[in-house]
Protein backbone atom coordinates (compact mmCIF):
# COMPACT_ATOMS: atom_id res chain seq x y z
CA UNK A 1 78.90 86.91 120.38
CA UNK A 2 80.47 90.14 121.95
CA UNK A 3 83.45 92.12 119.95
CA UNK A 4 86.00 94.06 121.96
CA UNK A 5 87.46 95.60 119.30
CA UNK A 6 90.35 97.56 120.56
CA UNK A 7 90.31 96.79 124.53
CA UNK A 8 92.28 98.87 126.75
CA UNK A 9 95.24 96.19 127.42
CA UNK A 10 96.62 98.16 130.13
CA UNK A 11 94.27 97.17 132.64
CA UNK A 12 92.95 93.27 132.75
CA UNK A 13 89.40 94.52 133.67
CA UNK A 14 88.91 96.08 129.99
CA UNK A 15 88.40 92.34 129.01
CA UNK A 16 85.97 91.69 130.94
CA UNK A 17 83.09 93.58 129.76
CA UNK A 18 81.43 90.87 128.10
CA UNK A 19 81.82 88.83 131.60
CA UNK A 20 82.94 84.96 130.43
CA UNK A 21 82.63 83.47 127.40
CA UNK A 22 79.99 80.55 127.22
CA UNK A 23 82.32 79.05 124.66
CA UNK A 24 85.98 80.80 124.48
CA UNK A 25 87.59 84.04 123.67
CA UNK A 26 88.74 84.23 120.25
CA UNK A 27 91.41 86.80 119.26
CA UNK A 28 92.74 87.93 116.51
CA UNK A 29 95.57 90.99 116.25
CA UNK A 30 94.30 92.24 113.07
CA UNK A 31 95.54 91.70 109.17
CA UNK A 32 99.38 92.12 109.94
CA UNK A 33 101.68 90.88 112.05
CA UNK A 34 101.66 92.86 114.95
CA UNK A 35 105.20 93.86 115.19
CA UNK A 36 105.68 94.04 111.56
CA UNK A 37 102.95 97.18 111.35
CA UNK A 38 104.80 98.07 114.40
CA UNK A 39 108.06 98.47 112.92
CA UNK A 40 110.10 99.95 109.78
CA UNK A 41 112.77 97.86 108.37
CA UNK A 42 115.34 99.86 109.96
CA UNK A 43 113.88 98.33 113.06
CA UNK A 44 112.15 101.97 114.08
CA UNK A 45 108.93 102.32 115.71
CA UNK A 46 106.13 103.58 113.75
CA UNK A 47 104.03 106.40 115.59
CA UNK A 48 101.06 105.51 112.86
CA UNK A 49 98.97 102.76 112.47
CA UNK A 50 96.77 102.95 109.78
CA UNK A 51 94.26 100.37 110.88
CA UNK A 52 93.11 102.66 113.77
CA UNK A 53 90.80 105.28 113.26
CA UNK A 54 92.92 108.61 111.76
CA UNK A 55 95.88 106.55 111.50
CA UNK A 56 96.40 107.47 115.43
CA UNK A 57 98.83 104.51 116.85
CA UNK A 58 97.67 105.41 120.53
CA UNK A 59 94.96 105.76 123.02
CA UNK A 60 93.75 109.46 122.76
CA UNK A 61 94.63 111.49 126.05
CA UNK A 62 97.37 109.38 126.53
CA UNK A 63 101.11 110.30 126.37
CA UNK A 64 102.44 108.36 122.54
CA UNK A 65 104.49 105.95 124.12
CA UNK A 66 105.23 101.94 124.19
CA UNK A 67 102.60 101.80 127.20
CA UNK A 68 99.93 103.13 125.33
CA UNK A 69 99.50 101.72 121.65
CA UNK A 70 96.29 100.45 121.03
CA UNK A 71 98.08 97.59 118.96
CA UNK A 72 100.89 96.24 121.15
CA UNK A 73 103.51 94.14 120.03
CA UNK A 74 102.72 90.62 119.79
CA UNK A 75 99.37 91.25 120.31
CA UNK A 76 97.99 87.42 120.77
CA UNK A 77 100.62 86.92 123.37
CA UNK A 78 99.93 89.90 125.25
CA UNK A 79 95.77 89.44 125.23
CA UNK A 80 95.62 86.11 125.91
CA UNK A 81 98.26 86.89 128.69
CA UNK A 82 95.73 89.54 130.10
CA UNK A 83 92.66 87.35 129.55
CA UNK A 84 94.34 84.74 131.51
CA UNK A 85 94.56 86.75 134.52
CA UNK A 86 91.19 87.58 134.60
CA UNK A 87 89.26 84.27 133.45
CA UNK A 88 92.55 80.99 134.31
CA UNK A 89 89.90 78.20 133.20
CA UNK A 90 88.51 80.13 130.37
CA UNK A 91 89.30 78.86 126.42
CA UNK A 92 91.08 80.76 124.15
CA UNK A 93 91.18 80.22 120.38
CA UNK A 94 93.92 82.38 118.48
CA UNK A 95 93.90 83.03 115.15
CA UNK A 96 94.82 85.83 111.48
CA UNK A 97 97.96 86.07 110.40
CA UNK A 98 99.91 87.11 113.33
CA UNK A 99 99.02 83.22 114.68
CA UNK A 100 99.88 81.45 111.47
CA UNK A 101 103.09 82.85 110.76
CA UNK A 102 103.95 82.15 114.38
CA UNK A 103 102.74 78.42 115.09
CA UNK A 104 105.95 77.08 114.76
CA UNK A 105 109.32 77.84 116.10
CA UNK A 106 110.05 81.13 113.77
CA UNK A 107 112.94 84.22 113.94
CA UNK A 108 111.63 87.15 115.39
CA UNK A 109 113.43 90.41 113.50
CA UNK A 110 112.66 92.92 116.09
CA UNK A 111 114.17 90.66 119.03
CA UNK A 112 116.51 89.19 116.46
CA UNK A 113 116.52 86.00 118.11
CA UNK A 114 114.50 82.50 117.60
CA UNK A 115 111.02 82.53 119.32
CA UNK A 116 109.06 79.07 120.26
CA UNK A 117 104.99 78.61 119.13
CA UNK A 118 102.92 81.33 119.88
CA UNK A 119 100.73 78.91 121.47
CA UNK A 120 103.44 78.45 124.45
CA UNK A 121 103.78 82.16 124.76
CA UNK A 122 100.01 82.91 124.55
CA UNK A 123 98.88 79.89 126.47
CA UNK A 124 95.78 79.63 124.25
CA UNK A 125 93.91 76.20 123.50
CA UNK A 126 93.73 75.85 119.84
CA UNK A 127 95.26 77.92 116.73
CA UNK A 128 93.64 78.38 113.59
CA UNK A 129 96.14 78.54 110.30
CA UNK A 130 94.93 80.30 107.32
CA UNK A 131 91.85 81.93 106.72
CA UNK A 132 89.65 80.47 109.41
CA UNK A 133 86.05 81.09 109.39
CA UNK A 134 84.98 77.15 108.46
CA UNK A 135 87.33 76.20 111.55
CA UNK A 136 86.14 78.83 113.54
CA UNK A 137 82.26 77.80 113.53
CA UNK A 138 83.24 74.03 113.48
CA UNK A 139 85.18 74.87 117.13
CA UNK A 140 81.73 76.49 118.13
CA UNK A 141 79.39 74.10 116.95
CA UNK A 142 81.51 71.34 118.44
CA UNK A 143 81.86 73.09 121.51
CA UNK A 144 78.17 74.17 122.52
CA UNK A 145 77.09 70.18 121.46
CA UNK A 146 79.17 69.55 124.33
CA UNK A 147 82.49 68.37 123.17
CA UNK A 148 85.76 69.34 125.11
CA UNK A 149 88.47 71.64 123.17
CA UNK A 150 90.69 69.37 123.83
CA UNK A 151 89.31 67.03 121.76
CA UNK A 152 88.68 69.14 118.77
CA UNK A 153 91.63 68.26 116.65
CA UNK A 154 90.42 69.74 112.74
CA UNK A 155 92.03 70.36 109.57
CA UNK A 156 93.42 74.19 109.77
CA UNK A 157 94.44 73.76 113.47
CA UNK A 158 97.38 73.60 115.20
CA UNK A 159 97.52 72.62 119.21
CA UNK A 160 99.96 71.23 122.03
CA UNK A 161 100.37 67.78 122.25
CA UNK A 162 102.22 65.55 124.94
CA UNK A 163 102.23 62.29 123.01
CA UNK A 164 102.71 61.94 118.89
CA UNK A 165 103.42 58.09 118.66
CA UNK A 166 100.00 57.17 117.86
CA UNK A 167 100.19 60.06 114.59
CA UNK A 168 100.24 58.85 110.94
CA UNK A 169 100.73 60.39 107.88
CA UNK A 170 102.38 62.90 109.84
CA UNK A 171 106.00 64.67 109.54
CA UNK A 172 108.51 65.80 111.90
CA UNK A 173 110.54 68.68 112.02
CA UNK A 174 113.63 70.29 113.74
CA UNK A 175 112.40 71.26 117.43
CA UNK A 176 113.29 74.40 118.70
CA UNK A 177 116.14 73.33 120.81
CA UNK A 178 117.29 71.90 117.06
CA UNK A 179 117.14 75.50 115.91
CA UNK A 180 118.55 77.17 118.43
CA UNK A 181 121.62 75.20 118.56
CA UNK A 182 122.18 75.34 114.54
CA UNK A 183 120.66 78.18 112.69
CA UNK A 184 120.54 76.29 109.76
CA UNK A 185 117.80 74.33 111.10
CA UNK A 186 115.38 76.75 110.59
CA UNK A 187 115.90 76.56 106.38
CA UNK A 188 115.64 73.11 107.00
CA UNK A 189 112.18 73.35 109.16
CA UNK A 190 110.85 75.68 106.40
CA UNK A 191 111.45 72.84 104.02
CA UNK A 192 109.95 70.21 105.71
CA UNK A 193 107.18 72.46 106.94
CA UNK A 194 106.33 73.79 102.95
CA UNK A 195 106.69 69.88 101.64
CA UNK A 196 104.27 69.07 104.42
CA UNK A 197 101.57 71.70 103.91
CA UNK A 198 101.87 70.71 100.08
CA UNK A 199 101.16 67.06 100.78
CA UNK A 200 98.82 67.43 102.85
CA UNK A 201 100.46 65.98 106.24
CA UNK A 202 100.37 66.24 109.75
CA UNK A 203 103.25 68.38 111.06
CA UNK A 204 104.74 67.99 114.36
CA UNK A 205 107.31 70.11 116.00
CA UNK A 206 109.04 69.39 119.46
CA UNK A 207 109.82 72.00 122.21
CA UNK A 208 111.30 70.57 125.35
CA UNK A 209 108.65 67.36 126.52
CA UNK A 210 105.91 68.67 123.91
CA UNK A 211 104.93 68.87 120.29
CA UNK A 212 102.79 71.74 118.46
CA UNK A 213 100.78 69.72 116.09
CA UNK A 214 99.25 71.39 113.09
CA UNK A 215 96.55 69.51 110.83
CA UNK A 216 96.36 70.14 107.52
CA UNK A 217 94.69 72.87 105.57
CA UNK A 218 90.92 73.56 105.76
CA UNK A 219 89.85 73.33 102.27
CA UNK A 220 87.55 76.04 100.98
CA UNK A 221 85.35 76.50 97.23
CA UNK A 222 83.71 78.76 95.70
CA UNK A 223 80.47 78.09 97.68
CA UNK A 224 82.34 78.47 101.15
CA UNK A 225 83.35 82.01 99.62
CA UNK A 226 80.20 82.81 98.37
CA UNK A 227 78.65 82.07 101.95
CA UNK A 228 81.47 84.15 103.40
CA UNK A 229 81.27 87.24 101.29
CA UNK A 230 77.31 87.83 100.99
CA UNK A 231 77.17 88.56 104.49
CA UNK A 232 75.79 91.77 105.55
CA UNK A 233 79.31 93.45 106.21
CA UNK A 234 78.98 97.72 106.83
CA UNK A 235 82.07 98.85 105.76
CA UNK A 236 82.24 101.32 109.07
CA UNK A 237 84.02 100.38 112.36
CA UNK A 238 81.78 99.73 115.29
CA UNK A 239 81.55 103.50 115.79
CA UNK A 240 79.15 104.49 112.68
CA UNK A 241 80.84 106.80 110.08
CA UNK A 242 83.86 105.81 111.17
CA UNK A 243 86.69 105.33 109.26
CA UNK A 244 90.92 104.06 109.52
CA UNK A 245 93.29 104.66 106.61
CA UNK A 246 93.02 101.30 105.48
CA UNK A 247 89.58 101.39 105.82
CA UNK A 248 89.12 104.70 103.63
CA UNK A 249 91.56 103.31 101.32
CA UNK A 250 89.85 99.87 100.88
CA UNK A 251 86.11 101.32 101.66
CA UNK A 252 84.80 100.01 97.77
CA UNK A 253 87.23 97.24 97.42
CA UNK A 254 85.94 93.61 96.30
CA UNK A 255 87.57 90.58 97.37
CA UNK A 256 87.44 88.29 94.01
CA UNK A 257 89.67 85.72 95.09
CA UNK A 258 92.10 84.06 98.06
CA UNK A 259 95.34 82.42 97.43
CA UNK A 260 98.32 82.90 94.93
CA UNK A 261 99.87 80.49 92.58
CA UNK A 262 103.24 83.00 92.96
CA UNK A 263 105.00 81.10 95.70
CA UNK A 264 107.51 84.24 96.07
CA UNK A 265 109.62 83.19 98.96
CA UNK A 266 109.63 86.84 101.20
CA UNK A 267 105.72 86.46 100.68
CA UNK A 268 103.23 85.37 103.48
CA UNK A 269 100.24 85.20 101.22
CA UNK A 270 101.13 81.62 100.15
CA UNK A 271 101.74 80.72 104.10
CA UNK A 272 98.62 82.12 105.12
CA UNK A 273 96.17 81.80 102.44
CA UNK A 274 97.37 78.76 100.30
CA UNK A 275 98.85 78.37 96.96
CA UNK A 276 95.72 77.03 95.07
CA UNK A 277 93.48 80.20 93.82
CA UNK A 278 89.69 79.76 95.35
CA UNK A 279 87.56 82.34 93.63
CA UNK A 280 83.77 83.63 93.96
CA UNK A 281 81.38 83.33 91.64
CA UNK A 282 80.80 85.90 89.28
CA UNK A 283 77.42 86.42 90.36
CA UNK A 284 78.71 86.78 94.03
CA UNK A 285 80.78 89.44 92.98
CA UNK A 286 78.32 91.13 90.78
CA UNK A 287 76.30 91.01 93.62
CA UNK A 288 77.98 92.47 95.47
CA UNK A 289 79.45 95.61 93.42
CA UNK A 290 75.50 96.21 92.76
CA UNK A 291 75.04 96.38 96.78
CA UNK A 292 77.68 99.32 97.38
CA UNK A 293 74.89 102.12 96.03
CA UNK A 294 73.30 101.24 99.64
CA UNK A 295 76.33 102.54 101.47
CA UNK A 296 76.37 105.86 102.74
CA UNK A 297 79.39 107.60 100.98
CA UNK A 298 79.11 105.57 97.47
CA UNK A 299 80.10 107.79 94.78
CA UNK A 300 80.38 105.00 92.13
CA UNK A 301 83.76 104.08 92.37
CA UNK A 302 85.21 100.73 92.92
CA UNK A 303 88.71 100.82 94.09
CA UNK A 304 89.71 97.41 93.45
CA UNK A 305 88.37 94.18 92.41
CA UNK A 306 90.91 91.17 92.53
CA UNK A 307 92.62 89.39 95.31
CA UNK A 308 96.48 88.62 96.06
CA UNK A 309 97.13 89.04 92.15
CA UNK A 310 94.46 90.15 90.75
CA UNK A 311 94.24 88.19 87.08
CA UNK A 312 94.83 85.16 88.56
CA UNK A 313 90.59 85.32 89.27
CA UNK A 314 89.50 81.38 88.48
CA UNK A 315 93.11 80.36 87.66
CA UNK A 316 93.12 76.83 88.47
CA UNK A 317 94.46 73.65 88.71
CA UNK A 318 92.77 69.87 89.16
CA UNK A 319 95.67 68.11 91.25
CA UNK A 320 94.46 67.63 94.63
CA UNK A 321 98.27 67.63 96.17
CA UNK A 322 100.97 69.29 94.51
CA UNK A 323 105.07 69.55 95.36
CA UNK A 324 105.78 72.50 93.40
CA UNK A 325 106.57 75.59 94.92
CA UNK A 326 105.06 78.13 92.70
CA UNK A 327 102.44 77.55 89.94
CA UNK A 328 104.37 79.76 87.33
CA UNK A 329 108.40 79.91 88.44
CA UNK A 330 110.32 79.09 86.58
CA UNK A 331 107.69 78.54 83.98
CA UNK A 332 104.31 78.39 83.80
CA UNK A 333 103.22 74.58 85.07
CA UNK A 334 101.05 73.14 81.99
CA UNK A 335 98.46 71.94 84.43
CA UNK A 336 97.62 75.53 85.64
CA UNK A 337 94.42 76.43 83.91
CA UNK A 338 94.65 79.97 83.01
CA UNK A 339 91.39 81.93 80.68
CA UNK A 340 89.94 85.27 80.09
CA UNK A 341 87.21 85.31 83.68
CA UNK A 342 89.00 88.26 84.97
CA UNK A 343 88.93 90.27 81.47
CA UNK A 344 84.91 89.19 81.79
CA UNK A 345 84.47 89.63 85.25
CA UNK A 346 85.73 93.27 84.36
CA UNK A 347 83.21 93.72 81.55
CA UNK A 348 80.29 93.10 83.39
CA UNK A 349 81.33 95.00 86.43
CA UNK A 350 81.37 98.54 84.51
CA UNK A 351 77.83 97.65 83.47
CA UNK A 352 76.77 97.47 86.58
CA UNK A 353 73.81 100.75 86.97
CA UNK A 354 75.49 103.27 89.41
CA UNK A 355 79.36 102.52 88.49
CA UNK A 356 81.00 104.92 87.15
CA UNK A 357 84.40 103.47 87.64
CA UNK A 358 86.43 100.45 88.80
CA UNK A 359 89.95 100.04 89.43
CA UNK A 360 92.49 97.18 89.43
CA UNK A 361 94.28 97.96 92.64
CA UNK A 362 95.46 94.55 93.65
CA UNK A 363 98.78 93.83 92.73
CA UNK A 364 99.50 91.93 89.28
CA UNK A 365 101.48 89.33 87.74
CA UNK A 366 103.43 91.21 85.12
CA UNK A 367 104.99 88.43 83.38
CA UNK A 368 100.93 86.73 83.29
CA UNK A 369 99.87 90.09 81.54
CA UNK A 370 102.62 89.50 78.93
CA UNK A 371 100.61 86.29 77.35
CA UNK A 372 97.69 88.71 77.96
CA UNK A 373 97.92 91.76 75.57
CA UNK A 374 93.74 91.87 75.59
CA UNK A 375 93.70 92.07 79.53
CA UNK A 376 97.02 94.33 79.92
CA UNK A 377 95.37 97.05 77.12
CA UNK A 378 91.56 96.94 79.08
CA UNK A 379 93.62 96.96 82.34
CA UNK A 380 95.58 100.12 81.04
CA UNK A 381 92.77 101.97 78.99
CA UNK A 382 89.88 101.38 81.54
CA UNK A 383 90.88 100.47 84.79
CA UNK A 384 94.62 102.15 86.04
CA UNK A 385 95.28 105.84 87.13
CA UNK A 386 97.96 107.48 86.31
CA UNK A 387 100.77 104.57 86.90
CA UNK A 388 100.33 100.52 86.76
CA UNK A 389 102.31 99.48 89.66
CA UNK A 390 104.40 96.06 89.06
CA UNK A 391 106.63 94.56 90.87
CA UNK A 392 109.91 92.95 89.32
CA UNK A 393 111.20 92.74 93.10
CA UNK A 394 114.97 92.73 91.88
CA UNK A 395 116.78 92.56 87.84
CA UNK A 396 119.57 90.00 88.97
CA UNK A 397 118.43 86.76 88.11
CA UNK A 398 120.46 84.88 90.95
CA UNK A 399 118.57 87.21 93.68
CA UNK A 400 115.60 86.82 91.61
CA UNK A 401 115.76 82.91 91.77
CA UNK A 402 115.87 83.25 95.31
CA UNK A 403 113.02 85.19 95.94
CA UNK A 404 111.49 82.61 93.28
CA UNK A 405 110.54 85.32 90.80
CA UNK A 406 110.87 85.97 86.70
CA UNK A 407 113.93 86.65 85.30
CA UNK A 408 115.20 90.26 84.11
CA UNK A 409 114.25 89.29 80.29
CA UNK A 410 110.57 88.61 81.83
CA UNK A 411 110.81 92.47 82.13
CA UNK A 412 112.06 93.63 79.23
CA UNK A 413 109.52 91.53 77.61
CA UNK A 414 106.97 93.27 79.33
CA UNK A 415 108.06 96.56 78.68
CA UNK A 416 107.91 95.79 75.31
CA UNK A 417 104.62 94.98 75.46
CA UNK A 418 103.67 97.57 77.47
CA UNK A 419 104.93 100.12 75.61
CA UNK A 420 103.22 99.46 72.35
CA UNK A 421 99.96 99.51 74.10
CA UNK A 422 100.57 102.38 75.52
CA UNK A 423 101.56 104.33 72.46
CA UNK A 424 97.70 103.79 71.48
CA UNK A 425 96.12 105.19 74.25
CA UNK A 426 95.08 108.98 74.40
CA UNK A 427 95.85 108.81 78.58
CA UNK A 428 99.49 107.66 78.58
CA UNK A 429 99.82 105.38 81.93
CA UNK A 430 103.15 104.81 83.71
CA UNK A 431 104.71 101.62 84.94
CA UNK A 432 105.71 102.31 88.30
CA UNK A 433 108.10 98.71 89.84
CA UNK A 434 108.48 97.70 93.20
CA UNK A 435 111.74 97.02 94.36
CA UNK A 436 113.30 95.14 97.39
CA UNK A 437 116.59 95.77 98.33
CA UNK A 438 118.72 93.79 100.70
CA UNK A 439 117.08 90.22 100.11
CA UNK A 440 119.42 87.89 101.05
CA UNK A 441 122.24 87.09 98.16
CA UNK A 442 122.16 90.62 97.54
CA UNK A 443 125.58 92.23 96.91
CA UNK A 444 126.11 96.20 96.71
CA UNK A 445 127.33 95.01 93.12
CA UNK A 446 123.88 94.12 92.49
CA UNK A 447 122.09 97.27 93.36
CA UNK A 448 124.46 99.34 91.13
CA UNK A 449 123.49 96.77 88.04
CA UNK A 450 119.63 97.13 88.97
CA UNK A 451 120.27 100.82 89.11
CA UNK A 452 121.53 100.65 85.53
CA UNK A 453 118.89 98.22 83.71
CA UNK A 454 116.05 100.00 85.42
CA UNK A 455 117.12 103.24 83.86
CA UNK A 456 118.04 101.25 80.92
CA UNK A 457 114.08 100.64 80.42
CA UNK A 458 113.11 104.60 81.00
CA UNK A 459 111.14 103.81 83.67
CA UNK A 460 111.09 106.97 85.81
CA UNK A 461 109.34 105.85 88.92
CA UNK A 462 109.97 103.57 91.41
CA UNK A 463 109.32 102.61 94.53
CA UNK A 464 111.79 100.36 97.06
CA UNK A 465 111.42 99.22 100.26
CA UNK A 466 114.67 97.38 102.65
CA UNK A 467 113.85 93.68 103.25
CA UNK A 468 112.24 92.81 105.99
CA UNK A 469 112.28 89.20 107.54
CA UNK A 470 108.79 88.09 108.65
CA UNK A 471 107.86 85.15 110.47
CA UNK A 472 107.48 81.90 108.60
CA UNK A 473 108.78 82.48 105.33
CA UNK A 474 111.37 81.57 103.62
CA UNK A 475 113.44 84.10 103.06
CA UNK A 476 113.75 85.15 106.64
CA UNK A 477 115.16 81.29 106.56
CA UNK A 478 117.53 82.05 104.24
CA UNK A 479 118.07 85.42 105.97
CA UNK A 480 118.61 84.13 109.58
CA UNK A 481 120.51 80.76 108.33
CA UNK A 482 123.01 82.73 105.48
CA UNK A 483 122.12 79.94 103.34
CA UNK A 484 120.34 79.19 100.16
CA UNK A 485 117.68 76.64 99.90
CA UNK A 486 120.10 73.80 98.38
CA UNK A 487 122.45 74.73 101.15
CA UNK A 488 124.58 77.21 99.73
CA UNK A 489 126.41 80.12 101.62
CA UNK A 490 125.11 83.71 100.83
CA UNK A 491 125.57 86.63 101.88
CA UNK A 492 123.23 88.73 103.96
CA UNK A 493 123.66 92.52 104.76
CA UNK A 494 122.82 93.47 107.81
CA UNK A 495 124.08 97.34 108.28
CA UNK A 496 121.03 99.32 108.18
CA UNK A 497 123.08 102.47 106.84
CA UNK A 498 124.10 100.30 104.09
CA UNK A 499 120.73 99.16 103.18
CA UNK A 500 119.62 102.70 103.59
CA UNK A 501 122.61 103.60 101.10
CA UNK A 502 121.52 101.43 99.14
CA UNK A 503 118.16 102.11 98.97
CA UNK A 504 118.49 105.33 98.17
CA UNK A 505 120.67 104.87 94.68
CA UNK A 506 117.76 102.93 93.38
CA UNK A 507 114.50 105.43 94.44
CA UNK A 508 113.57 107.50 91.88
CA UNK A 509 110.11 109.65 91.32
CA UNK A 510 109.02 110.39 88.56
């Protein structure tokens, strides 16, 4: 296997170093959507990216414009694109997050304007949805025994198909042309697409004489990320002693977990990673805390242990297919098995010889902590700095339905809670929320009332960011269709000055 890990897209040649692939190319853009990282919600191009080494968004000795950012937008488009001018028979597999978000027809925010499959506009073989390293070797395997990629059709792919007649268990939804002719046929594709994922169906989508097919999840347990996480990983880039941002910022961070129950609707975690929670082991974990003394700049400090929320480690459920949307909205589903393995986890981490700290710096369920006084107080006395970041989203419970998140009194309950506990600690922590503003069904009504019960709960910190539509979820549905999921009209602002305005009555630092 050769990497190319950030290949001078400019010229063709710089990918072909490696010469041609025995097997295929496989690319991935990185761990965001390419033009997401490349753009504020205002729509304005950020000169940083902090996935590159020093944050630097450009080639060094190169003037910082469009022409020369090491990650250009729509990345898998563009290198495939390039690779296909150098090597026209060779395979390409695409894959992360950039591909997954994209495999179907989607709304592009930048362009503002409905995009077809990334595998039309990227020309590439196969797609792997989700986290793909099972897929991945499978393709491989299957490949170097001799089999053709075209007839590798896998759970956790998606391809182009001329013919779906022959398909069962499979479900159809609006093609593109269907979208671009009605925008509400995107909330309706969401829909179909979400009820297909969650029973496990085959999902087809037309554009023009062809289909994008997509197979159902790959299903992964603990052993599969076990296997995946004891590999020998060194926490540099390929230049030793090397380090991005993110990097730095994530150097002694432990992946405990993949998937959220949450089912927010602005979120891609449960598009890309799943809604059912597949943890390690403890003793993978363990493991693996123990092996961090080995690494050159340890100074006994873990900056995080948890995944997309961080005490749902080992939350669980036995139903092999479920409908529901989220695992805890608009209550808690009494088949959800819930426990104290993160509060233990935690406990035998900081016994670990050599730590001398950990930190929970995943994001957490507030209104799980609530039924969890004995995890919130260790979470607050042991493991937070100075402020324990939530994130409420919004405190108007019809934009908070929306985005398929706990009501205001969820909150306020919280608070409550949190409160007392801190009272008893000798380090006082601070509660820091997140905030969006400009989700749609937000009115400029609604940010004055938000202004008003967030001061209302003293909270002197907080942190807001303007929506921003992604690919694939469904909020940018609702955003791009002015509709609600049972059909009703909304309203969505638009005016970035507004949003700005409006932004900038709820920001507060404390």
């Amino acid at each position: 296997m050769g990497v190319i890990e950030k290949p001078f897209w400019q010229k063709p040649e710089s990918f072909t170093i490696h010469g041609k692939p025995k097997l295929f190319f496989a690319i991935i853009p990185g761990p965001v959507d390419s033009t997401v990282l490349n753009y504020t919600a205002s729509r304005k191009r950020r000169i940083e990216d902090q996935y590159q080494e020093k944050g630097a968004g450009f080639f060094p000795d190169y003037p910082p414009s469009i022409k020369y950012r090491i990650r250009p937008d729509n990345t898998v488009i563009l290198f495939a694109n390039r690779i296909r001018e150098k090597f026209k028979d060779t395979k390409i597999v695409i894959g992360g997050v950039e591909s997954t978000l994209r495999q179907f027809a989607h709304y592009d925010f930048q362009k503002d304007k409905i995009r077809r499959s990334i595998l039309f506009d990227s020309r590439a073989n196969l797609l792997i949805h989700g986290p793909g390293e099972k897929q991945l070797v499978n393709i491989a395997r299957s490949m170097r025994e001799g089999s053709d990629i075209s007839e590798i059709k896998i759970n956790g792919t998606s391809r182009i198909e001329k013919d779906v007649s022959s398909l069962t268990n499979s479900i159809t939804l609006p093609s593109y042309e269907d979208i671009l002719n009605n925008k509400q046929n995107l909330l309706k594709a969401y829909l179909l697409k979400d009820k297909g994922i969650k029973s496990r169906k085959i999902i087809c989508q037309k554009h023009g004489d062809r289909f994008v097919v997509s197979y159902p999840v790959e299903h992964y347990n603990t052993e599969d990320m076990d296997s995946v996480y004891s590999l020998p990983y060194s926490r540099e880039h390929l230049k030793p002693g090397k380090y991005s941002p993110a990097l730095r910022m994530n150097l002694f961070s432990v992946t405990s977990h993949r998937g959220c129950g949450g089912g927010c609707s602005f979120c891609s975690i449960s598009q890309n990673e799943g809604k059912q929670i597949i943890s390690r082991s403890k003793e993978s974990i363990l493991r693996e805390i123990s092996g961090l003394v080995k690494h050159r700049e340890w100074k006994g400090v873990v900056s995080n242990v948890g995944g997309p929320s961080a005490e749902m480690y080992r939350f669980g459920c036995s139903k092999k297919t479920c409908l529901k949307d989220s695992c805890i909205f608009p209550k808690k589903c009494p088949s959800l098995k819930t426990g104290s393995d993160y509060l233990e986890l935690l406990r035998e981490a900081e016994k670990i010889k050599g730590v001398k700290n950990i930190f929970v710096g995943s994001g957490i369920r507030f209104d799980n902590l609530t039924e969890d006084e004995e995890l919130l107080e260790k979470i607050l006395r042991s493991h937070s700095g100075k402020f324990l970041r939530i994130a409420p989203e919004h405190t108007e419970d019809f934009i908070l339905t929306l985005m398929k998140k706990p009501g205001f009194f969820e909150l306020e309950k919280f608070m409550e809670v949190f409160n007392r506990i801190n009272k008893s600690l000798k380090r006082k922590i601070k509660a820091a929320p997140y905030l969006i503003i400009g989700h749609p069904g937000e009115e400029k009504k609604d940010v004055e009332e938000m202004r008003r019960k967030i001061r209302s709960l003293d909270l002197d910190s907080t942190d807001a960011q303007i929506f921003t539509p992604t690919p694939g979820t469904l909020s940018t549905a609702m955003y791009y269709s002015g509709r609600s999921p049972d059909g009703q009209e909304i309203h969505v602002e638009k005016d970035i000055k507004e949003l700005v305005r409006r932004k900038n009555r709820i920001v507060v630092r404390g």
